[in-house]
C-alpha atoms as a PDB file:
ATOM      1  CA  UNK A   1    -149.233 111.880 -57.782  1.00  0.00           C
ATOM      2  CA  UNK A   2    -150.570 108.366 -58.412  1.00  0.00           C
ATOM      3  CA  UNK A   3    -147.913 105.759 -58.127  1.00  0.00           C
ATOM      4  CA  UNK A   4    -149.862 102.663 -57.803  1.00  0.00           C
ATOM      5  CA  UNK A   5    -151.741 100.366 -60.075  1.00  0.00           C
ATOM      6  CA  UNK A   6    -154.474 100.561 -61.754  1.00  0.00           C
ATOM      7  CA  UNK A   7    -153.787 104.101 -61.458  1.00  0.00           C
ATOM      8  CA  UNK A   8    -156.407 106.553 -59.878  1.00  0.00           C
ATOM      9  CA  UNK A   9    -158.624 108.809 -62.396  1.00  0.00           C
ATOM     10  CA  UNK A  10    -156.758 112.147 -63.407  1.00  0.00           C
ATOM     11  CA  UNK A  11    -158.536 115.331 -61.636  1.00  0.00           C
ATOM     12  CA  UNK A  12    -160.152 116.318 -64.931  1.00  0.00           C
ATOM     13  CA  UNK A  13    -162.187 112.875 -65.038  1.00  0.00           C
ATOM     14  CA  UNK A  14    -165.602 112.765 -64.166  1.00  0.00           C
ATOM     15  CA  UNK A  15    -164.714 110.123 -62.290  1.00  0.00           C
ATOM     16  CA  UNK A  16    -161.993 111.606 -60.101  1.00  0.00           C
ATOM     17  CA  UNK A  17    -163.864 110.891 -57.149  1.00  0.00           C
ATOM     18  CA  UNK A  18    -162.852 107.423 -57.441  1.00  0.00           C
ATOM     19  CA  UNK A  19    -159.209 107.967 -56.831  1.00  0.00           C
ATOM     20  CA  UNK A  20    -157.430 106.907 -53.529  1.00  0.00           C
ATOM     21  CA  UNK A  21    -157.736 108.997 -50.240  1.00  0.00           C
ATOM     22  CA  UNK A  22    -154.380 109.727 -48.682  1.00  0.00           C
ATOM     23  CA  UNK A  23    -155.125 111.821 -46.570  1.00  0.00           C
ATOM     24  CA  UNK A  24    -158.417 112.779 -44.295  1.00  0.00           C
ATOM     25  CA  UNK A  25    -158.847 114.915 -42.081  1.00  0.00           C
ATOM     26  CA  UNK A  26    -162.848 113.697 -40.493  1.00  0.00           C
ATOM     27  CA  UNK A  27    -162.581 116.759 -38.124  1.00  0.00           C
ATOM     28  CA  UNK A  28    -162.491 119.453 -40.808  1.00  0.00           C
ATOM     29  CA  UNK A  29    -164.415 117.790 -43.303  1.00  0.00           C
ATOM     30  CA  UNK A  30    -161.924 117.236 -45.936  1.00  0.00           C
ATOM     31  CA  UNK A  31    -159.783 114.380 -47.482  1.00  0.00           C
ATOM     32  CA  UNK A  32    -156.729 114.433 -49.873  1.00  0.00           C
ATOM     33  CA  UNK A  33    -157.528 112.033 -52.909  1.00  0.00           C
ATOM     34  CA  UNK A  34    -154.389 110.304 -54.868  1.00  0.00           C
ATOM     35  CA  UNK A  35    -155.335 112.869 -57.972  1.00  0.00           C
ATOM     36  CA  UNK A  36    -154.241 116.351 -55.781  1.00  0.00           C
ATOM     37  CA  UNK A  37    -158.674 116.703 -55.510  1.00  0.00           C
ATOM     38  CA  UNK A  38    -159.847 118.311 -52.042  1.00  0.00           C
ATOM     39  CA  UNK A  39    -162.888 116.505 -51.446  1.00  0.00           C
ATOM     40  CA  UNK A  40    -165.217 118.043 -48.804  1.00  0.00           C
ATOM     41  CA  UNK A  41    -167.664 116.170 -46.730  1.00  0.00           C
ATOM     42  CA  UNK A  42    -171.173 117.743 -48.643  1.00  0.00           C
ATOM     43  CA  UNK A  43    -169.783 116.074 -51.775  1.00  0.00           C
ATOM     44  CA  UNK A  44    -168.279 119.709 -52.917  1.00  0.00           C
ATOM     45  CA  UNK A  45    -164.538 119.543 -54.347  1.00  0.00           C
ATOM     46  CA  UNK A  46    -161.347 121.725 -55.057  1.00  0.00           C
ATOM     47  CA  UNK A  47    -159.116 120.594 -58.132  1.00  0.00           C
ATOM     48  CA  UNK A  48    -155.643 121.563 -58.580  1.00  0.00           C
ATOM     49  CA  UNK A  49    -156.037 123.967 -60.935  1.00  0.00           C
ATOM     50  CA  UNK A  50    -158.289 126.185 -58.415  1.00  0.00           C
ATOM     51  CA  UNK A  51    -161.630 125.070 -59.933  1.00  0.00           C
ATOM     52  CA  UNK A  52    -164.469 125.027 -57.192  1.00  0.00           C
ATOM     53  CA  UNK A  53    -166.986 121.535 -57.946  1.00  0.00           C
ATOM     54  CA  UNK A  54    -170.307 122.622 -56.070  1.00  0.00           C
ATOM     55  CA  UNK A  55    -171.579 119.866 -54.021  1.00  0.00           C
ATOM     56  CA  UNK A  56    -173.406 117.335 -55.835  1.00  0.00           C
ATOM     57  CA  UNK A  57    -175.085 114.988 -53.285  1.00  0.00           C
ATOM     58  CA  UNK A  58    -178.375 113.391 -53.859  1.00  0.00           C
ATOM     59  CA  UNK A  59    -180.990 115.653 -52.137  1.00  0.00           C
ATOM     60  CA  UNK A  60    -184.064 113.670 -50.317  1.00  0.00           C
ATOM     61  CA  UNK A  61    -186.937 114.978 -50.068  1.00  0.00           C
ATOM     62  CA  UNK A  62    -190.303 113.856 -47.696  1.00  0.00           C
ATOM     63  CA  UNK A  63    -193.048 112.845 -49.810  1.00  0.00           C
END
């Protein structure tokens, strides 16, 4: 999908999260990235291949 240079991280990276949103959609708490990646508001993604990423965020807790 990436057409543009430098060219966005393949989905397999572990950086795909880096690649270029083209599409969001803020009201369902999802954005397209450049790499075909679903990427879901609590950090949780979908690849192309159907692969689920569990969310990942950085969990703070009260000391």
């Amino acid at each position: 999908m990436c057409r543009h240079e430098p060219r966005c991280p393949a989905a397999d990276s572990p950086d795909r999260d880096a690649a270029r949103v083209i599409a969001a959609v803020p009201e369902q708490g999802w954005s397209l990235l450049c790499n075909a990646v679903l990427l879901f508001e609590d950090t949780g993604e979908l690849l192309p291949d159907g692969q689920v990423i569990a969310p990942h965020r950085t969990v703070v807790t009260a000391a």
